[in-house]
PDB file of N, CA and C in Angstrom:
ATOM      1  N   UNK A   1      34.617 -47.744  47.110  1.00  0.00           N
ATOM      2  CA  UNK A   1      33.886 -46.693  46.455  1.00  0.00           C
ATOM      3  C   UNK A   1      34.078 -46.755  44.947  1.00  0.00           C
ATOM      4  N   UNK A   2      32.775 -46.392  43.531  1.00  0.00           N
ATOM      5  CA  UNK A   2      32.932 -46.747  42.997  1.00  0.00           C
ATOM      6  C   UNK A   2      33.304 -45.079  42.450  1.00  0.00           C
ATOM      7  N   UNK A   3      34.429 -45.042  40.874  1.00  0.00           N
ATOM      8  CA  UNK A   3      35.172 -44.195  40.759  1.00  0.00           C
ATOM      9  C   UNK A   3      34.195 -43.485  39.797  1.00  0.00           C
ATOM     10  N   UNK A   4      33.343 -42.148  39.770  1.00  0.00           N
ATOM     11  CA  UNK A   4      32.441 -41.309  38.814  1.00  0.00           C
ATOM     12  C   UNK A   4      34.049 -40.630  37.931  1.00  0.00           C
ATOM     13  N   UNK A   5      32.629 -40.804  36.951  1.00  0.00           N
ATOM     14  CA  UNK A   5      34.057 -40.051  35.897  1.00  0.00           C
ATOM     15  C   UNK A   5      33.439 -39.178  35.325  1.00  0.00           C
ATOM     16  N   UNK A   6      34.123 -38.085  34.773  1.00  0.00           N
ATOM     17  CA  UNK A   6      33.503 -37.079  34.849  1.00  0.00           C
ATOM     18  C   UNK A   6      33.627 -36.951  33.185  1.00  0.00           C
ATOM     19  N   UNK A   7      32.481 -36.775  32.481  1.00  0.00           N
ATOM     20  CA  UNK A   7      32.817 -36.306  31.367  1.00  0.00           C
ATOM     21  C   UNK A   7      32.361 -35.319  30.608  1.00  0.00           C
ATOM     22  N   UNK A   8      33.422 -34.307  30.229  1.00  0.00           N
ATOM     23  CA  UNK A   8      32.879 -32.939  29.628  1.00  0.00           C
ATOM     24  C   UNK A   8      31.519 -32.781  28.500  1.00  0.00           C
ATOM     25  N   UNK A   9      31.046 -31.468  29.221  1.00  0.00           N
ATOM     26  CA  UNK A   9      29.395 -31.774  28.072  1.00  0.00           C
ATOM     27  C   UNK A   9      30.005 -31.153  26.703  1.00  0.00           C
ATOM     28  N   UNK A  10      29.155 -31.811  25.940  1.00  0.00           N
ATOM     29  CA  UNK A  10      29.035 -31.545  24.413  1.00  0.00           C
ATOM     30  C   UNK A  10      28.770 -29.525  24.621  1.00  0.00           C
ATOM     31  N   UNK A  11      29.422 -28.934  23.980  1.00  0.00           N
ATOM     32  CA  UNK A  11      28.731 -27.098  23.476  1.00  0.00           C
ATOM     33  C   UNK A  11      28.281 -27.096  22.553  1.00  0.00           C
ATOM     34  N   UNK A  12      27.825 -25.925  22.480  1.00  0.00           N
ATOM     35  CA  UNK A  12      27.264 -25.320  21.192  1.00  0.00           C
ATOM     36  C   UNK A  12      28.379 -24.869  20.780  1.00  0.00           C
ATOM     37  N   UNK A  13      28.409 -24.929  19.328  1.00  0.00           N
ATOM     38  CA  UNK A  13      29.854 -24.082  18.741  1.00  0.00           C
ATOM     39  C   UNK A  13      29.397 -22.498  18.586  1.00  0.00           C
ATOM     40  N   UNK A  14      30.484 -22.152  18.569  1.00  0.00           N
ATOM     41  CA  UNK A  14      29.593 -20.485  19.234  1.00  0.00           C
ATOM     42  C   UNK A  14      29.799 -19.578  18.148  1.00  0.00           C
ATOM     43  N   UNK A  15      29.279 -18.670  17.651  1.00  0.00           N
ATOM     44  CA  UNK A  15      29.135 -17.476  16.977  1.00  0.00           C
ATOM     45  C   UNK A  15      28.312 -17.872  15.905  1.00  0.00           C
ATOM     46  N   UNK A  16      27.973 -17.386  14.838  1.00  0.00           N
ATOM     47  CA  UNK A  16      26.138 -17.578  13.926  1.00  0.00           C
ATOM     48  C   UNK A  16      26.416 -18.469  13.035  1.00  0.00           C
ATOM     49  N   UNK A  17      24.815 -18.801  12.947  1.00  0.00           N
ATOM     50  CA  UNK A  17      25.147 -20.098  12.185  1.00  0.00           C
ATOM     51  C   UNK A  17      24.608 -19.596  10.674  1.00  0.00           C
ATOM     52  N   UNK A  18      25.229 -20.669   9.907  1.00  0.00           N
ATOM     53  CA  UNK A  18      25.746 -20.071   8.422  1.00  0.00           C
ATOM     54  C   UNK A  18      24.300 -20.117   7.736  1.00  0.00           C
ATOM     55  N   UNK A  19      23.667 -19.095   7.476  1.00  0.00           N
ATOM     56  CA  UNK A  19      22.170 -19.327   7.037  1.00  0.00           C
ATOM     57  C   UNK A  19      22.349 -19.256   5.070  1.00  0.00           C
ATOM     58  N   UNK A  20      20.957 -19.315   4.489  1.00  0.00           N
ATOM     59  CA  UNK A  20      21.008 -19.308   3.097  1.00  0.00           C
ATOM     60  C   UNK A  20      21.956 -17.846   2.891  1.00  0.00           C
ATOM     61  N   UNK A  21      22.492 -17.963   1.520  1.00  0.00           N
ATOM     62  CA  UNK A  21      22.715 -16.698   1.223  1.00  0.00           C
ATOM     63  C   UNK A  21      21.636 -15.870   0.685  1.00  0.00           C
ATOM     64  N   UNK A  22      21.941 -14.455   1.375  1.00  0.00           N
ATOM     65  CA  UNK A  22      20.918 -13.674   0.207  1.00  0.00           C
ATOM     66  C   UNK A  22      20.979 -12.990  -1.124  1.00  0.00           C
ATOM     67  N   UNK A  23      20.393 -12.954  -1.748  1.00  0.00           N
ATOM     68  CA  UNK A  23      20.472 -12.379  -3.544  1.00  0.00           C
ATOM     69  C   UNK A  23      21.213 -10.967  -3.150  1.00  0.00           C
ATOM     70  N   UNK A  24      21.688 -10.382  -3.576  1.00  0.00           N
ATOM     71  CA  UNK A  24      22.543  -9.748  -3.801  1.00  0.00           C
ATOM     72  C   UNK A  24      21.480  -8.418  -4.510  1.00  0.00           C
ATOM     73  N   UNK A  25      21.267  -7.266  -4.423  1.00  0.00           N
ATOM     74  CA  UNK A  25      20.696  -6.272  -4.937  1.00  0.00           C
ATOM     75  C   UNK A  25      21.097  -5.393  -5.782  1.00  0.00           C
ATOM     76  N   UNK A  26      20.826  -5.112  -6.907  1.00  0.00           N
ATOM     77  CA  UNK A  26      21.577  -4.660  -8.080  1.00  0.00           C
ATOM     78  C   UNK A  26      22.135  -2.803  -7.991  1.00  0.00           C
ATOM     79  N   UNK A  27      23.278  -2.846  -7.872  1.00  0.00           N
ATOM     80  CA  UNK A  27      23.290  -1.046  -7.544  1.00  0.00           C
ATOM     81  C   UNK A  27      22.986  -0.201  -8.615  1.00  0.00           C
ATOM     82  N   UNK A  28      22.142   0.273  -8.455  1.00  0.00           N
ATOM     83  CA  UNK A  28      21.810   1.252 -10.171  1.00  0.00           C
ATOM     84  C   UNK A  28      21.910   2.647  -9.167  1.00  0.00           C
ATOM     85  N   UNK A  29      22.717   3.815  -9.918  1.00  0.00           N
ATOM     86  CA  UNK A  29      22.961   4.839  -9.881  1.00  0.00           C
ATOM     87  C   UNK A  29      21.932   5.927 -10.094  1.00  0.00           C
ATOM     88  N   UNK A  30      21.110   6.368  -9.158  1.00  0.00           N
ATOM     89  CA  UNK A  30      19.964   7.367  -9.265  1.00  0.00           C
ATOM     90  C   UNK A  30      20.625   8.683  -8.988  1.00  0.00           C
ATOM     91  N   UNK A  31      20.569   9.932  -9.733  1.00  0.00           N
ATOM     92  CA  UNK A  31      20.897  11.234 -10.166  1.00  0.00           C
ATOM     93  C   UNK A  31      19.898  11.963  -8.869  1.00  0.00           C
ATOM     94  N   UNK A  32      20.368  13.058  -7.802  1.00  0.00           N
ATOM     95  CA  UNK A  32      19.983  13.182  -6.599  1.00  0.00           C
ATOM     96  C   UNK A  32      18.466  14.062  -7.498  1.00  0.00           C
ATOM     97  N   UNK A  33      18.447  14.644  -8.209  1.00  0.00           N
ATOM     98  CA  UNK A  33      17.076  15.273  -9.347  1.00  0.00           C
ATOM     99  C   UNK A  33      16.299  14.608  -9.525  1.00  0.00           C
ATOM    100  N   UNK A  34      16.363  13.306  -9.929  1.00  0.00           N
ATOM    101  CA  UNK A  34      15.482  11.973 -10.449  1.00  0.00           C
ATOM    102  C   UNK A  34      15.108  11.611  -9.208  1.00  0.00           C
ATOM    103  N   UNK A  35      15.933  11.485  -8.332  1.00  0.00           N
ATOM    104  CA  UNK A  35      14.959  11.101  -6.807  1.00  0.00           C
ATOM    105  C   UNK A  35      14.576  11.579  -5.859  1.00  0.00           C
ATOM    106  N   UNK A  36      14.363  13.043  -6.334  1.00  0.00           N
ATOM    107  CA  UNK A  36      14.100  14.254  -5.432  1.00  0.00           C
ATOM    108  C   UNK A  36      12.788  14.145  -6.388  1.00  0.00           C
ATOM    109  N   UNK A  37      12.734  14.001  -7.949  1.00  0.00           N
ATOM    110  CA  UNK A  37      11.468  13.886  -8.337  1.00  0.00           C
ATOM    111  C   UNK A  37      10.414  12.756  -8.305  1.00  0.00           C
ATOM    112  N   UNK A  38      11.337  11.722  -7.878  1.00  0.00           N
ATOM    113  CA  UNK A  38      10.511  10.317  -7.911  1.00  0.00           C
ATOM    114  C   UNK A  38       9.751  10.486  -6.273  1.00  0.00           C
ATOM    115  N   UNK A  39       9.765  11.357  -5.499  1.00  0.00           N
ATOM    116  CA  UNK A  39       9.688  11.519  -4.128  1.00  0.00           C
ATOM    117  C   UNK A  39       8.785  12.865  -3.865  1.00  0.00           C
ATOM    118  N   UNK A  40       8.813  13.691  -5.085  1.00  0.00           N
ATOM    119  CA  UNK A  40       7.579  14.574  -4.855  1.00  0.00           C
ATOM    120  C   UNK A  40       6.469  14.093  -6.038  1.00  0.00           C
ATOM    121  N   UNK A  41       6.741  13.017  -6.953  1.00  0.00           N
ATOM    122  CA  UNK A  41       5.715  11.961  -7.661  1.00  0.00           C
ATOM    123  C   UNK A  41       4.756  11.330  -6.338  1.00  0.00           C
ATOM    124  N   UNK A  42       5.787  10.815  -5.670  1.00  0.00           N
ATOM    125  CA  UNK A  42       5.221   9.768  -4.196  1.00  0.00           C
ATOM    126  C   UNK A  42       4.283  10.795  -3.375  1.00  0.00           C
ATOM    127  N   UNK A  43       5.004  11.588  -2.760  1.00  0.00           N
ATOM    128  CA  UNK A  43       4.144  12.912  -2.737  1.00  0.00           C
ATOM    129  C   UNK A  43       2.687  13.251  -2.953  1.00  0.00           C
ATOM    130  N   UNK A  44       2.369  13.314  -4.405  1.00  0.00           N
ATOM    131  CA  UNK A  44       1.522  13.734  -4.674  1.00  0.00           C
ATOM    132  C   UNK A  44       0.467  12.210  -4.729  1.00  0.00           C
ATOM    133  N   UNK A  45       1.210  11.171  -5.094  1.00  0.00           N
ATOM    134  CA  UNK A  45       0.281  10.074  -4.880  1.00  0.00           C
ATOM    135  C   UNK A  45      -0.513   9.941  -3.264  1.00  0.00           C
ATOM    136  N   UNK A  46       0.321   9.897  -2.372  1.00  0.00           N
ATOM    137  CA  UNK A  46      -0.037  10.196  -0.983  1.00  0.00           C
ATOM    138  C   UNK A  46      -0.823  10.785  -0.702  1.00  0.00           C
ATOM    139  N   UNK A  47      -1.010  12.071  -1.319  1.00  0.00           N
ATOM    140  CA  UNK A  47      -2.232  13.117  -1.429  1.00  0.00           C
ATOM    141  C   UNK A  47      -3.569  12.703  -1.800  1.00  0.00           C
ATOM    142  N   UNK A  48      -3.591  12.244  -3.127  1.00  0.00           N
ATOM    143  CA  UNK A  48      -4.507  11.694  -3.544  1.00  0.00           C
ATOM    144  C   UNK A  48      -5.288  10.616  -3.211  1.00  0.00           C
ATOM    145  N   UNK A  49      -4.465   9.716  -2.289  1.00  0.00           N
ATOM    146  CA  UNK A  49      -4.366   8.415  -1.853  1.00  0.00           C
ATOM    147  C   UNK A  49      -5.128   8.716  -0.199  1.00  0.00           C
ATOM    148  N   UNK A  50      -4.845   9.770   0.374  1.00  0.00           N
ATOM    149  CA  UNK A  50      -5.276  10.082   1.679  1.00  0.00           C
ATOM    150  C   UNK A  50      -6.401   9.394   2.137  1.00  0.00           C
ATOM    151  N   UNK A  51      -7.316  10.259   1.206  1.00  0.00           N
ATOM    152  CA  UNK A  51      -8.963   9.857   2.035  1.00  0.00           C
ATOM    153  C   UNK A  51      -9.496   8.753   2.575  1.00  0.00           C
ATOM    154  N   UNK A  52      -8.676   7.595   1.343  1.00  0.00           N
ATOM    155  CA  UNK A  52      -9.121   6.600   1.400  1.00  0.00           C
ATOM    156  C   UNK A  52      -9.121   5.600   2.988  1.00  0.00           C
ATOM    157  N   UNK A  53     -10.143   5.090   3.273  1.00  0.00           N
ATOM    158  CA  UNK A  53     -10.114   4.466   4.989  1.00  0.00           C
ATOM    159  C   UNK A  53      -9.469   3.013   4.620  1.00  0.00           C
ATOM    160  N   UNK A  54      -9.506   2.258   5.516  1.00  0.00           N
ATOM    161  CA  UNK A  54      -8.803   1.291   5.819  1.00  0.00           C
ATOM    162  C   UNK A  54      -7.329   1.039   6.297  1.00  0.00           C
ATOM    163  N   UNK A  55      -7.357   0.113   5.568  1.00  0.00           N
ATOM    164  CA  UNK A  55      -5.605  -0.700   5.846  1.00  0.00           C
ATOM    165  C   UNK A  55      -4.703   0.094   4.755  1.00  0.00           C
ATOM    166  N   UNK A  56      -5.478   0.392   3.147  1.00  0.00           N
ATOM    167  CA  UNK A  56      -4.284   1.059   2.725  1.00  0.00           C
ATOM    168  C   UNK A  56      -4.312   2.324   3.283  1.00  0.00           C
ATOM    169  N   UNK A  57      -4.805   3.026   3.760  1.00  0.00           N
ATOM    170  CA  UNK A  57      -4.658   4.432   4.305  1.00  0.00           C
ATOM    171  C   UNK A  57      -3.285   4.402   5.708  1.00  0.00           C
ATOM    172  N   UNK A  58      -3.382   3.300   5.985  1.00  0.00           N
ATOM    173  CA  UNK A  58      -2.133   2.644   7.156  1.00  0.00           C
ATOM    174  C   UNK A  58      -0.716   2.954   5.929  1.00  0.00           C
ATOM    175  N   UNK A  59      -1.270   2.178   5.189  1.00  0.00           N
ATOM    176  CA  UNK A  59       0.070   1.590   4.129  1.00  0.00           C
ATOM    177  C   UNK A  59       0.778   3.018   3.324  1.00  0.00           C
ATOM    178  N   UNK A  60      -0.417   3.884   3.370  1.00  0.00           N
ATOM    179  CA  UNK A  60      -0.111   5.149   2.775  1.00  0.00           C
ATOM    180  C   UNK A  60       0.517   5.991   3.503  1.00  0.00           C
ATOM    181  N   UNK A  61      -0.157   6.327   5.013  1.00  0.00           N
ATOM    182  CA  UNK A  61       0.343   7.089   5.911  1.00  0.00           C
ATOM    183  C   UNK A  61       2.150   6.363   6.715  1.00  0.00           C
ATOM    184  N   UNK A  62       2.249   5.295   6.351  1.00  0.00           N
ATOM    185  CA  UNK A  62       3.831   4.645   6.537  1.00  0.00           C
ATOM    186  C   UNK A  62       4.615   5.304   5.329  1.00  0.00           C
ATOM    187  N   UNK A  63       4.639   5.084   4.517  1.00  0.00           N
ATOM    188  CA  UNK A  63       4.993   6.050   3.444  1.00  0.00           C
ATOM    189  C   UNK A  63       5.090   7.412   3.653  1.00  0.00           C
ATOM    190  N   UNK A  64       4.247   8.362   4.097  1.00  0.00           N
ATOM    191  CA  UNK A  64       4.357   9.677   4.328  1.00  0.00           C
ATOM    192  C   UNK A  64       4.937   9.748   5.575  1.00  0.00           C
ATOM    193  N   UNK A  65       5.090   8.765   6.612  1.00  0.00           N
ATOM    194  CA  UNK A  65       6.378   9.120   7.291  1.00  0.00           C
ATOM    195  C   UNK A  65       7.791   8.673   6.857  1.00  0.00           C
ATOM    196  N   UNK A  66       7.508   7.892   6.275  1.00  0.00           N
ATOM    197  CA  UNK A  66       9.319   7.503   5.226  1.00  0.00           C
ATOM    198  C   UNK A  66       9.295   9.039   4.457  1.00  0.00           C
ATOM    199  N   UNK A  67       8.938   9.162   3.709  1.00  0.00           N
ATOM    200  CA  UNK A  67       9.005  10.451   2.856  1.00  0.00           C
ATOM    201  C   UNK A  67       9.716  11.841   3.600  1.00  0.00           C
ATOM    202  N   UNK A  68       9.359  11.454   4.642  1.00  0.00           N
ATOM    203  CA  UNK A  68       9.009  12.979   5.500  1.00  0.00           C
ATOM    204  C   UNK A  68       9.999  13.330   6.485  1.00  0.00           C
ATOM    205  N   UNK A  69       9.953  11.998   7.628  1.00  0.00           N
ATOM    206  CA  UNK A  69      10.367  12.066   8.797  1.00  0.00           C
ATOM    207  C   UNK A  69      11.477  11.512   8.589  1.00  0.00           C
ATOM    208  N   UNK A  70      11.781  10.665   7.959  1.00  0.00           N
ATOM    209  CA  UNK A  70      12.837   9.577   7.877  1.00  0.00           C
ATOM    210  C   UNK A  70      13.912  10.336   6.701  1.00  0.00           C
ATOM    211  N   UNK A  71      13.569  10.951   5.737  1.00  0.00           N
ATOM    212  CA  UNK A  71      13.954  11.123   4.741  1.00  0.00           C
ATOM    213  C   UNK A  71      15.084  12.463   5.043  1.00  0.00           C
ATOM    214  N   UNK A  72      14.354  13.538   6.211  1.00  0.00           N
ATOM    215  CA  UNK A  72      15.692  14.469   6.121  1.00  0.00           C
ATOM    216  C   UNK A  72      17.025  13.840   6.824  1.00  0.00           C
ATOM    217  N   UNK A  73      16.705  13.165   7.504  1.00  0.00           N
ATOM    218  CA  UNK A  73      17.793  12.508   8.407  1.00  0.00           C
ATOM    219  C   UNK A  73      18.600  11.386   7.655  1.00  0.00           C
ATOM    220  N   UNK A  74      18.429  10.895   6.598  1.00  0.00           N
ATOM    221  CA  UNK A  74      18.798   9.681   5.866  1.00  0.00           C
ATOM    222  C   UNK A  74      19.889  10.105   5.001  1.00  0.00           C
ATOM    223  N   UNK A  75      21.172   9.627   4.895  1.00  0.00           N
ATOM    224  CA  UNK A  75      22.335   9.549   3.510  1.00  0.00           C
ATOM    225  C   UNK A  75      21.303   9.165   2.622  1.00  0.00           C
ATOM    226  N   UNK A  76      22.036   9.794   1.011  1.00  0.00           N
ATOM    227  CA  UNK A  76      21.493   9.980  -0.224  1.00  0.00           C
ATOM    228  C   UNK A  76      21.069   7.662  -0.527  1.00  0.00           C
ATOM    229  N   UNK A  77      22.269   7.655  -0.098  1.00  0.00           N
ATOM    230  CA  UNK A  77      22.204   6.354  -0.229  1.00  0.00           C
ATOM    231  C   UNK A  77      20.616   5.213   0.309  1.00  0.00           C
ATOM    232  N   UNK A  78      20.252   6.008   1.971  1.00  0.00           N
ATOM    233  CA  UNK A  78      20.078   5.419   2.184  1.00  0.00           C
ATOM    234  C   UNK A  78      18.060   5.909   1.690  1.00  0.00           C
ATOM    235  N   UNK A  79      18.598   7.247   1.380  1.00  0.00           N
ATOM    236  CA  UNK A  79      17.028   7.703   0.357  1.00  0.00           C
ATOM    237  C   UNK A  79      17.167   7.140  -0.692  1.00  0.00           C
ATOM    238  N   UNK A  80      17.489   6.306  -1.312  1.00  0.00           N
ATOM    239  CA  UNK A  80      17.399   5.551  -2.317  1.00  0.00           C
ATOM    240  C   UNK A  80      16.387   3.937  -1.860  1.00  0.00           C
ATOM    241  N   UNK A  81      16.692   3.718  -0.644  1.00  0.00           N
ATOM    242  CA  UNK A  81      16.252   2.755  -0.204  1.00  0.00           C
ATOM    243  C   UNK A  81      15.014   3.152   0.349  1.00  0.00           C
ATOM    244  N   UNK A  82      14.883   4.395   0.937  1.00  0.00           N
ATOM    245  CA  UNK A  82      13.294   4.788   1.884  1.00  0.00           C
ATOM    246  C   UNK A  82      12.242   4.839   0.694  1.00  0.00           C
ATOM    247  N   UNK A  83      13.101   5.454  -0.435  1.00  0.00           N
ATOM    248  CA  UNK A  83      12.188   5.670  -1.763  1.00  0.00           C
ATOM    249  C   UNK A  83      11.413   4.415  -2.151  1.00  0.00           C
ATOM    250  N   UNK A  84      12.611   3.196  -2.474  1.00  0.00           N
ATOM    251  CA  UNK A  84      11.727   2.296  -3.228  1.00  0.00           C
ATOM    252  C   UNK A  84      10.941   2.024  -2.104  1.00  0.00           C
ATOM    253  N   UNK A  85      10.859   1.487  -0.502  1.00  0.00           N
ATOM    254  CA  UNK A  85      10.414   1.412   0.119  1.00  0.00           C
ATOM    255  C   UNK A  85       8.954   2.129   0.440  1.00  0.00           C
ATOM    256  N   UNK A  86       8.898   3.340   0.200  1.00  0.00           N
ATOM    257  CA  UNK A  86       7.556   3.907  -0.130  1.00  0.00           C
ATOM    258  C   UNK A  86       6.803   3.926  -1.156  1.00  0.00           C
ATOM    259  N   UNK A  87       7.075   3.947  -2.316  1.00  0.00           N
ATOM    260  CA  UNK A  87       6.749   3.488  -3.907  1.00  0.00           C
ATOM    261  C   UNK A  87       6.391   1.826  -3.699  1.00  0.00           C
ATOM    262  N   UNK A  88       6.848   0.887  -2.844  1.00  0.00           N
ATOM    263  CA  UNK A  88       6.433  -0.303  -2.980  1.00  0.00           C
ATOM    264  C   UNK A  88       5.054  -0.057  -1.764  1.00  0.00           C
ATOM    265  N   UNK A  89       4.995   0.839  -0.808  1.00  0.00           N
ATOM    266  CA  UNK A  89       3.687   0.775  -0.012  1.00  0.00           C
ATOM    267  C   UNK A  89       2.655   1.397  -0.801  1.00  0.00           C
ATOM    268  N   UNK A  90       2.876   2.467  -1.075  1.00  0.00           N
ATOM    269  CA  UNK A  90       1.701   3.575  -1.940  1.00  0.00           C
ATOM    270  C   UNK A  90       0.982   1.964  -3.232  1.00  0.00           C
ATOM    271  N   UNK A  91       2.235   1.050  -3.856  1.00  0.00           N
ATOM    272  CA  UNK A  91       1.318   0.256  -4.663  1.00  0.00           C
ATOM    273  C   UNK A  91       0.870  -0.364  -4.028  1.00  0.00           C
ATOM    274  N   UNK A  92       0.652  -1.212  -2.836  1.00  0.00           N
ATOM    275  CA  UNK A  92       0.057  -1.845  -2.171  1.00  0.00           C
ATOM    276  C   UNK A  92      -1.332  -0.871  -1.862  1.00  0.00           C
ATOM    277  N   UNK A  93      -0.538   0.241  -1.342  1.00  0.00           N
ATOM    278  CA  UNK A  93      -2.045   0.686  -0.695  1.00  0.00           C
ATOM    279  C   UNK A  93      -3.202   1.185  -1.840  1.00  0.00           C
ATOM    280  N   UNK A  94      -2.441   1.173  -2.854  1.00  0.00           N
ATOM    281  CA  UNK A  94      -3.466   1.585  -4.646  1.00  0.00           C
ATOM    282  C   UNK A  94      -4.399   0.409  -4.751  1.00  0.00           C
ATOM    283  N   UNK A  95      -3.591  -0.800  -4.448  1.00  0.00           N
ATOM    284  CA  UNK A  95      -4.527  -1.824  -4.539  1.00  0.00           C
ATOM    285  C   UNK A  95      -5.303  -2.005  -3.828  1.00  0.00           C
ATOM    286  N   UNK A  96      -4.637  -2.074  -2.635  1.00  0.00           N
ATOM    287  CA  UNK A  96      -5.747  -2.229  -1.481  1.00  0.00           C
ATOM    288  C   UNK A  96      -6.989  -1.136  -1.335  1.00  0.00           C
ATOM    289  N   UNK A  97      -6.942   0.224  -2.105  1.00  0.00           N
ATOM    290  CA  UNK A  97      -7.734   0.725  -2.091  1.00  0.00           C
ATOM    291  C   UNK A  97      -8.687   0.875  -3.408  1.00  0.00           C
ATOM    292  N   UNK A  98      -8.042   0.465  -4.491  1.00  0.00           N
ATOM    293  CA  UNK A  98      -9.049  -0.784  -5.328  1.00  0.00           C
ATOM    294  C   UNK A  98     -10.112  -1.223  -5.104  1.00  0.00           C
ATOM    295  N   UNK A  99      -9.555  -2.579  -4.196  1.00  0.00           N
ATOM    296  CA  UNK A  99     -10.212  -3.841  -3.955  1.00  0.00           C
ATOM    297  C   UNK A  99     -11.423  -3.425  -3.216  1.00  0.00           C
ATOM    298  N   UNK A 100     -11.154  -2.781  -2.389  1.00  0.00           N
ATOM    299  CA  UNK A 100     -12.319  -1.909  -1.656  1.00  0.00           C
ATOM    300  C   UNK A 100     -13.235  -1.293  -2.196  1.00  0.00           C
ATOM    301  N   UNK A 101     -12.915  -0.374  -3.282  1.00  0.00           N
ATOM    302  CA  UNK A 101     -13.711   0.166  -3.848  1.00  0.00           C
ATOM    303  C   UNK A 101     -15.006  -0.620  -4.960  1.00  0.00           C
ATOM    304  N   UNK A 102     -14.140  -1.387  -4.910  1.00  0.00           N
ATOM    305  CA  UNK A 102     -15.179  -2.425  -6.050  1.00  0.00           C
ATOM    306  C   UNK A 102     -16.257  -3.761  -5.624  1.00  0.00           C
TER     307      UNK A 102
END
């Protein structure tokens, strides 16, 4: 009889694999006034921004649930982040409701 030999399989090495690093985000210190006002600014853009149909009216109404829904439940910290996060949709949806218009 001829003798099989047994040889252990190759693994995966286990736990995550080392991806790019990411940039690092600059901490700037927002005063809870300044972003209680930068957030009824957003606010009122939203308003204005409503009527409009399409895709930015999507982009707008995501925003007015960050603002809204998301926002009483969120650390100050992490309304710092829902903020820019809605201020970066409302400009999208400005444009997008632009482009449309013209």
């Amino acid at each position: 009889m001829s003798r099989t030999i047994f040889r252990p399989l190759l693994r995966k090495s286990s736990g995550r694999k080392v991806g790019a690093a990411r940039p690092t985000r600059s901490v700037v210190r927002i005063g809870r006034q300044t972003l209680i006002d930068r957030r009824d600014h957003c606010m009122a853009e939203i308003a204005r921004l409503a009527p409009a149909p399409g895709d930015a009216a999507n982009l707008v109404d995501k925003a007015r649930q960050l603002l809204t829904r998301h926002w009483s439940v969120s650390s100050w910290r992490a309304r710092v982040d829902i903020l820019r996060t809605a201020e970066w949709l409302i400009g999208v949806g400005k444009k997008g409701a632009e482009s449309v218009s013209r």
